[in-house]
Protein backbone atom coordinates (compact mmCIF):
# COMPACT_ATOMS: atom_id res chain seq x y z
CA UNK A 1 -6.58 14.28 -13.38
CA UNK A 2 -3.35 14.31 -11.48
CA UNK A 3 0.11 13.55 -13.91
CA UNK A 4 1.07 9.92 -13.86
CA UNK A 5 4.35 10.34 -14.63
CA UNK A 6 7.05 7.97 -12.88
CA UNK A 7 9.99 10.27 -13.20
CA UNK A 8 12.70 8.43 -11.39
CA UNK A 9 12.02 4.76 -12.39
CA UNK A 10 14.35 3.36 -15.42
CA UNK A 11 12.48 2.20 -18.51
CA UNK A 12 13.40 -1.19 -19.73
CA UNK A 13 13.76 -1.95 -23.26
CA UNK A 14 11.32 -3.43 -25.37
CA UNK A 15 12.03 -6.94 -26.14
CA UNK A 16 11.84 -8.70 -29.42
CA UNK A 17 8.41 -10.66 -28.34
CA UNK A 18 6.40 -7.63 -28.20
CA UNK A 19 7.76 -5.91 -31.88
CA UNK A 20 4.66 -6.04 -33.89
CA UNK A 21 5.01 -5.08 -37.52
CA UNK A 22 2.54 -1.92 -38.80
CA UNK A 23 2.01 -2.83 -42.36
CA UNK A 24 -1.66 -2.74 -42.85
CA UNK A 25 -2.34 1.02 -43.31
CA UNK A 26 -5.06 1.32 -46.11
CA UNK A 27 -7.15 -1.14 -43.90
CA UNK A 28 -6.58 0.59 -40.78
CA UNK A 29 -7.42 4.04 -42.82
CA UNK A 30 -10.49 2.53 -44.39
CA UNK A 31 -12.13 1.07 -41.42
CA UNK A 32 -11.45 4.66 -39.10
CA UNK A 33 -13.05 6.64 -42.04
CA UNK A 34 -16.35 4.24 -41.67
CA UNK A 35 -16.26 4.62 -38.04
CA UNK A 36 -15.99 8.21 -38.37
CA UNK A 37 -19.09 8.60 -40.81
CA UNK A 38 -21.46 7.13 -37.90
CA UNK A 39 -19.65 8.91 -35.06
CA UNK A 40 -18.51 5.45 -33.53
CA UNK A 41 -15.45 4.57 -31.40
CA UNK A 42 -13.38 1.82 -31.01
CA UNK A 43 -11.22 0.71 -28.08
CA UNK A 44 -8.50 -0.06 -30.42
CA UNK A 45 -8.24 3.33 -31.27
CA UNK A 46 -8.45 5.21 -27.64
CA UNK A 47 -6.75 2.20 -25.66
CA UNK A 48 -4.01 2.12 -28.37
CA UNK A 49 -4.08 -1.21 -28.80
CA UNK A 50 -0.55 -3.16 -30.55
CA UNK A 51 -2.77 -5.21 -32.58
CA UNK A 52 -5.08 -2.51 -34.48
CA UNK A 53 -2.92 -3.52 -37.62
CA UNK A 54 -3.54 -7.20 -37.53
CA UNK A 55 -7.32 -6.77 -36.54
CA UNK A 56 -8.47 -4.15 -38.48
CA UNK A 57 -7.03 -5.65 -41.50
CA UNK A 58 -8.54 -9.06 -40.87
CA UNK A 59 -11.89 -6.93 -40.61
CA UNK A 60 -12.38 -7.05 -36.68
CA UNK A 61 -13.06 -4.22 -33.70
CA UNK A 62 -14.31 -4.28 -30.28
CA UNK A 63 -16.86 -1.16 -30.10
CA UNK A 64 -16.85 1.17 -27.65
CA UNK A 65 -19.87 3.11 -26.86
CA UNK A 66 -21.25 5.66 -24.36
CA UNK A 67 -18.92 8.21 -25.95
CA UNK A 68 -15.22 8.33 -26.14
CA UNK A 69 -14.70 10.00 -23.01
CA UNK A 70 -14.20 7.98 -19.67
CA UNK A 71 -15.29 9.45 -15.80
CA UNK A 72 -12.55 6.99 -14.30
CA UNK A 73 -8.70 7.74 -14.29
CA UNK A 74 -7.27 4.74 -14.25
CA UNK A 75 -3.20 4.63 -14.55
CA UNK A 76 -2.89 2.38 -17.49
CA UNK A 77 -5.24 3.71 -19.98
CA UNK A 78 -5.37 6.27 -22.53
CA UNK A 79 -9.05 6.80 -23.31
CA UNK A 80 -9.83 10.21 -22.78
CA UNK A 81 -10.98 11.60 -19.22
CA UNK A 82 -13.69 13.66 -17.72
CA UNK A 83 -16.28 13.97 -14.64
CA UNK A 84 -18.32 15.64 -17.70
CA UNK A 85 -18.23 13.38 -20.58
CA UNK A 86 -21.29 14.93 -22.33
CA UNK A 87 -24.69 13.48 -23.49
CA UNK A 88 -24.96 10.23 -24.99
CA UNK A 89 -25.38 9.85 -28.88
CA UNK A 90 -29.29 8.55 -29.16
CA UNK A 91 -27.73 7.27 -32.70
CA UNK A 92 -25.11 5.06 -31.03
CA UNK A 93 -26.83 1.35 -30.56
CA UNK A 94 -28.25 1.74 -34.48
CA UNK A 95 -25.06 3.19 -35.76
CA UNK A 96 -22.79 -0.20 -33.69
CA UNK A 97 -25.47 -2.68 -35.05
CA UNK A 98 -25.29 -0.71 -38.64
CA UNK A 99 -21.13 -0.82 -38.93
CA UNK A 100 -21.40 -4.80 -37.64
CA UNK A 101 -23.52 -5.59 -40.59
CA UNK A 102 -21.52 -3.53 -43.42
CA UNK A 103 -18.44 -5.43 -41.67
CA UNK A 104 -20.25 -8.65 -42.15
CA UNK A 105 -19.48 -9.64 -38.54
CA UNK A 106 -19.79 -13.11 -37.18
CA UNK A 107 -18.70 -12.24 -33.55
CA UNK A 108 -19.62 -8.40 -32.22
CA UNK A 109 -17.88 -7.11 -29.32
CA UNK A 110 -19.01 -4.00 -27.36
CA UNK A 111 -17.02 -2.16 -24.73
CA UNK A 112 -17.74 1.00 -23.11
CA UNK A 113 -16.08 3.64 -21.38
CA UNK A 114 -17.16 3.78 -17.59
CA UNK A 115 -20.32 6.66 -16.98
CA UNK A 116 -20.31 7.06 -12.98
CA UNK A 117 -21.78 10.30 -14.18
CA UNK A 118 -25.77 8.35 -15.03
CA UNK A 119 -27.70 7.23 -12.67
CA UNK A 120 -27.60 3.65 -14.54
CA UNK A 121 -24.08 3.69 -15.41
CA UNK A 122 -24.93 3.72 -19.17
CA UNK A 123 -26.65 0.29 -18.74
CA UNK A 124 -29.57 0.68 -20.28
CA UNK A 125 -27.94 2.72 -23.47
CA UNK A 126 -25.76 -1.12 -22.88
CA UNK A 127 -28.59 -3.01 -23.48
CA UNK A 128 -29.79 -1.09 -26.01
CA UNK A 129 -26.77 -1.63 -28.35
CA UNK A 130 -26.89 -4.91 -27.64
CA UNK A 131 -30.53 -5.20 -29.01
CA UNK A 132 -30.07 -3.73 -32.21
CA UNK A 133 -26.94 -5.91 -32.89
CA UNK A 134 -28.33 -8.81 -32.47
CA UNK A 135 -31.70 -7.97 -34.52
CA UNK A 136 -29.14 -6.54 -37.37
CA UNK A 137 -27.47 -9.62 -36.93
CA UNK A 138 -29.54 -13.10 -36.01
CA UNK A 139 -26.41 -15.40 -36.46
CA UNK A 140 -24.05 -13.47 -34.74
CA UNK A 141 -22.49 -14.17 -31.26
CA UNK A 142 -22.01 -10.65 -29.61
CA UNK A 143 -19.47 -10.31 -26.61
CA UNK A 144 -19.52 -7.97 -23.92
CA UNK A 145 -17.01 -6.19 -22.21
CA UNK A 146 -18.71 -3.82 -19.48
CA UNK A 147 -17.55 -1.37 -16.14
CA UNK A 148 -18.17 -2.30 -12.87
CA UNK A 149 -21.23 0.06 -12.89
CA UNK A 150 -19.84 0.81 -9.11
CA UNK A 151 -21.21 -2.65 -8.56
CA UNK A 152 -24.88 -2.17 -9.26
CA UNK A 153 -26.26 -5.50 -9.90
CA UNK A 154 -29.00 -4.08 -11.28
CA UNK A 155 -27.37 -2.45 -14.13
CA UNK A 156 -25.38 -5.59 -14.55
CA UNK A 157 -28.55 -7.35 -14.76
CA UNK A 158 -30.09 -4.77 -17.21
CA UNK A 159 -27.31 -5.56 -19.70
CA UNK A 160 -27.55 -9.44 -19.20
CA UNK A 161 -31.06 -9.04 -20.20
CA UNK A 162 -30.69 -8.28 -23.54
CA UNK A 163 -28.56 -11.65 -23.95
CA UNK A 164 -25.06 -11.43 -24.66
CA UNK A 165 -23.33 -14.52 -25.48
CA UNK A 166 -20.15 -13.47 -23.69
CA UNK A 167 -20.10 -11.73 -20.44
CA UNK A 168 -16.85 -9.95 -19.78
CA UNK A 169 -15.46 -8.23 -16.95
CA UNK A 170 -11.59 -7.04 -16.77
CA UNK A 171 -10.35 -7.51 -13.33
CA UNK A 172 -6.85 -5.77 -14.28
CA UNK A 173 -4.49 -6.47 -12.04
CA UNK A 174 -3.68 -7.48 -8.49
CA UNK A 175 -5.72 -6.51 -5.70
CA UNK A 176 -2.18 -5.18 -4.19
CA UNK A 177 -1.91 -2.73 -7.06
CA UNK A 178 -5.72 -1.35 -7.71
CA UNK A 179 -4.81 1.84 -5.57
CA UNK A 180 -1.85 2.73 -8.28
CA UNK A 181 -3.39 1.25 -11.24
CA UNK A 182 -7.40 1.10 -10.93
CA UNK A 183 -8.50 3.72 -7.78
CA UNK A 184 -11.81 4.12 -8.31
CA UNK A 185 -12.38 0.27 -8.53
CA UNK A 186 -12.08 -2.26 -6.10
CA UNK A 187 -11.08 -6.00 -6.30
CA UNK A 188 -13.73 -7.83 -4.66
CA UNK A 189 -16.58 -5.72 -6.75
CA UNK A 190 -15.31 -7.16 -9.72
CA UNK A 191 -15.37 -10.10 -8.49
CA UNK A 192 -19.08 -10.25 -7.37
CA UNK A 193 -19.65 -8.77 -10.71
CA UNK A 194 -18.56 -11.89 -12.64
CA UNK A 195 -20.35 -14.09 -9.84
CA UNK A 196 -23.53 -12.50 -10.00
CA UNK A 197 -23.44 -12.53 -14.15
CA UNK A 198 -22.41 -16.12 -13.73
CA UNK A 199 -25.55 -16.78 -11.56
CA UNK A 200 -28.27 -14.45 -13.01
CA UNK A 201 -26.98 -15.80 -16.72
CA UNK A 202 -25.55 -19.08 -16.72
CA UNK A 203 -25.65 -19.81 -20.10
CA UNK A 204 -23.56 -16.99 -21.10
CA UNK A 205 -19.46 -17.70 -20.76
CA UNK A 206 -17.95 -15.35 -18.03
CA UNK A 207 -14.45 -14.32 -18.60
CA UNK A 208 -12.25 -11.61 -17.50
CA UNK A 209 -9.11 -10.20 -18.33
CA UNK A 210 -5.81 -9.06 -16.16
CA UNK A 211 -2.35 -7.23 -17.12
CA UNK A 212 0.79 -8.45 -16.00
CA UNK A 213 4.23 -6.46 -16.25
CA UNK A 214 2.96 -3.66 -13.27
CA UNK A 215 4.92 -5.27 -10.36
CA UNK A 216 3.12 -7.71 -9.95
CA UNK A 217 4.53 -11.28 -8.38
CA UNK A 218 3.69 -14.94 -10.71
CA UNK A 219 1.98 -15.50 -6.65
CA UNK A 220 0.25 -13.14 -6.62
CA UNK A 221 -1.28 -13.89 -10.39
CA UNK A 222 -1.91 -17.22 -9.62
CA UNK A 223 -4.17 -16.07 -6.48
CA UNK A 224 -6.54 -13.78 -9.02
CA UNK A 225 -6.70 -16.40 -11.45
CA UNK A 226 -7.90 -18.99 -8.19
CA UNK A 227 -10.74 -16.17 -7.26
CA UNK A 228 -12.08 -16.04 -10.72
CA UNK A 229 -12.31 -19.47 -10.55
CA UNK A 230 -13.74 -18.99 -7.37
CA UNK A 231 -16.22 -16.98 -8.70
CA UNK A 232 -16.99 -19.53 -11.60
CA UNK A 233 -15.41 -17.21 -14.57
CA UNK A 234 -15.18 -19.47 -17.33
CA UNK A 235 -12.43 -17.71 -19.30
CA UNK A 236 -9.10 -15.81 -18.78
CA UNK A 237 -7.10 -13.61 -20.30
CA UNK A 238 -3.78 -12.47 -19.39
CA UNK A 239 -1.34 -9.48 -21.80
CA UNK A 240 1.83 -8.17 -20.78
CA UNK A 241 0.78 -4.37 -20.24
CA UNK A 242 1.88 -1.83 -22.60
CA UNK A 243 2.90 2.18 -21.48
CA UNK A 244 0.18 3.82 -23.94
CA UNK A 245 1.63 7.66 -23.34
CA UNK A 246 3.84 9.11 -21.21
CA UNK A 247 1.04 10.41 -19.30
CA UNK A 248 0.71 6.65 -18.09
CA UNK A 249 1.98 4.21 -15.38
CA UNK A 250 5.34 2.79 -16.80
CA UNK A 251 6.08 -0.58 -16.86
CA UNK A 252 7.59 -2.38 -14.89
CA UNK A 253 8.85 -5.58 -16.28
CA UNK A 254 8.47 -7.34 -19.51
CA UNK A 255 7.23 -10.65 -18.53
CA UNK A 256 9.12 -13.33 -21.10
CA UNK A 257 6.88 -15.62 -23.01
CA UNK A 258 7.45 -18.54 -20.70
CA UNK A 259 5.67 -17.29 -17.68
CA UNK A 260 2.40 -16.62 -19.60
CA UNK A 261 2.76 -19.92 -20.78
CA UNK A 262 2.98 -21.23 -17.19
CA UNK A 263 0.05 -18.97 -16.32
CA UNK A 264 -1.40 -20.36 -19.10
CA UNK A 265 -0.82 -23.69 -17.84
CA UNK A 266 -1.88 -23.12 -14.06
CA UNK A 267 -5.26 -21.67 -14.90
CA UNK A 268 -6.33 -24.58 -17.26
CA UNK A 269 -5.05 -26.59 -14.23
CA UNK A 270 -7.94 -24.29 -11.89
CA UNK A 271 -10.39 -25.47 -14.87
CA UNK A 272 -10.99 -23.06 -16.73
CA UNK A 273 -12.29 -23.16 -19.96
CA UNK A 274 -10.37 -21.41 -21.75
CA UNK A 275 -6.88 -19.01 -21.01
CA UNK A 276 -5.40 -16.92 -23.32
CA UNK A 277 -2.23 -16.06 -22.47
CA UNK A 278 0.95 -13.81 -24.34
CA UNK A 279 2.67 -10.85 -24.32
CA UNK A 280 0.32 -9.19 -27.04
CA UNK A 281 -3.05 -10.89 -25.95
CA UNK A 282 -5.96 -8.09 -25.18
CA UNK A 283 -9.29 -8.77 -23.69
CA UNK A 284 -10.74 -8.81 -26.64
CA UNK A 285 -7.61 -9.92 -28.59
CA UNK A 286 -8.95 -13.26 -31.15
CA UNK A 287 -12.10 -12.94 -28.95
CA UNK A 288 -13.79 -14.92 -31.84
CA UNK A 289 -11.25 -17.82 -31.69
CA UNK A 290 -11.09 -17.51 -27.59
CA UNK A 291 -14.82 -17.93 -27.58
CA UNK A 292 -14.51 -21.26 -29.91
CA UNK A 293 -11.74 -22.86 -28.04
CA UNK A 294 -13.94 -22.30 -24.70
CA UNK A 295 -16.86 -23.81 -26.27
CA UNK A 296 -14.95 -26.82 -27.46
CA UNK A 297 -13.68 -27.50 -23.64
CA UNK A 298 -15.44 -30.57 -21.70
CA UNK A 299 -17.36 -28.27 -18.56
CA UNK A 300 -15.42 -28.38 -16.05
């Protein structure tokens, strides 16, 4: 993968907002060691995500299966990259729906790195994981967050099957930007992603989550949030994006608090369920509480 390095552009400081406190060490420790014993990743780990602290301590991780290696090289991530990733772990669903029950989880969420390199995009290996976490765990909600799978509704279907609770699809950013920040994607695949989920599964919440400090413009925001609404997503999320290594896109403005707030604000207005919207939100930030709030909302 070509260097992403922005040599010439200036770096702006970080502001107060986005200072998060790293305090909860032991937890953090304990919790990788576990993970490590069953060969398991989390995104919190690869993506590098501000909150690992707060979550892990509070007992909380969003899975990430189909290895730890991703065939996409999108600008703002840090997950590992290959065209070969390797062979799937056969122990992987067991091992997720194992570490969910020794965390006593309530609300599971599973991620994966994207697999253009199988013939099913990893969605049946999905599915799988899926299934076991939900017969280790009868009372538990379990969220997914899943690729494109190059828009195979067939794969997306595959996944749905085995009955998530939460179907979740990250548009990103900006259709104006997915050449610099997501290449291998495109915009309106996404989008018929989360409609087709919507339709094939209507029970199951949609949601989707974007970044915002890229170059994007507040119109230009507004206009994604109106497709997903468009394309009956039920929830939103919206994070100020974070350099995770030098390797990666830099930012390009710290958005201040008030603008997610009227983000926040104008996609509630579109009707929405739910939107979650600050500088340190994640996709899968307080996905438990997220999930709650949208359930408590009068349908739209």
């Amino acid at each position: 993968m070509d260097s992403l390095i922005q040599i010439d552009a200036p770096r702006p400081r970080l502001p107060e907002w986005l200072r998060k406190s790293r305090t909860h060490f032991e937890s953090v420790h304990d919790l990788k060691a576990d993970l490590r014993r069953l060969n398991l990743h989390t995104v919190c780990e690869s993506a590098r995500c501000p909150n690992i602290h707060e979550c892990f301590h509070r007992g909380a991780a969003t899975f990430m299966i189909l290895g730890n290696v991703c065939t996409r090289g999108c600008g703002f991530c840090s997950v590992p990259k290959s065209r070969h990733p390797g062979a799937l772990d056969p122990n992987e669903p067991a091992n997720v729906a194992r570490m969910a029950r020794r965390m006593k989880l309530r609300y599971v969420v599973i991620t994966s790195v994207n697999r253009d390199d199988l013939p099913d995009g990893g969605s049946r290996h999905f599915a799988q994981t899926v299934g076991e976490v939900k017969r280790a765990l009868p009372e538990a909600r379990v969220e997914v967050l899943t690729p494109d799978f190059r828009g195979d509704l067939e794969a997306v279907a595959r996944v749905l099957d085995a009955a998530p609770h939460v179907f979740n699809h990250n548009m990103e950013t900006v259709p104006r930007l997915y050449k610099r920040v997501r290449p291998q994607a495109n915009y309106r695949q996404s989008l018929e992603v989360l409609q087709f989920a919507k339709k094939y599964r209507p029970e199951s919440l949609t949601k989707s989550g974007l970044m915002v400090g890229l170059g994007e413009r507040p119109g230009e925001v507004e206009d994604l949030l109106r497709d997903l609404r468009q394309s009956r997503c039920d929830v939103a999320t919206i994070g100020q994006y974070l350099q995770p290594t030098r390797r990666n896109l830099r930012v390009a403005e710290y958005v201040a608090p008030a603008q997610f707030e009227a983000y926040r604000d104008f996609g509630m207005s579109l009707g929405f369920k739910m939107v979650f919207s600050g500088p340190l939100v994640r996709s899968s930030y307080m996905a438990d509480l997220v999930n709650h709030q949208a359930h408590q909302q009068t349908p739209q």
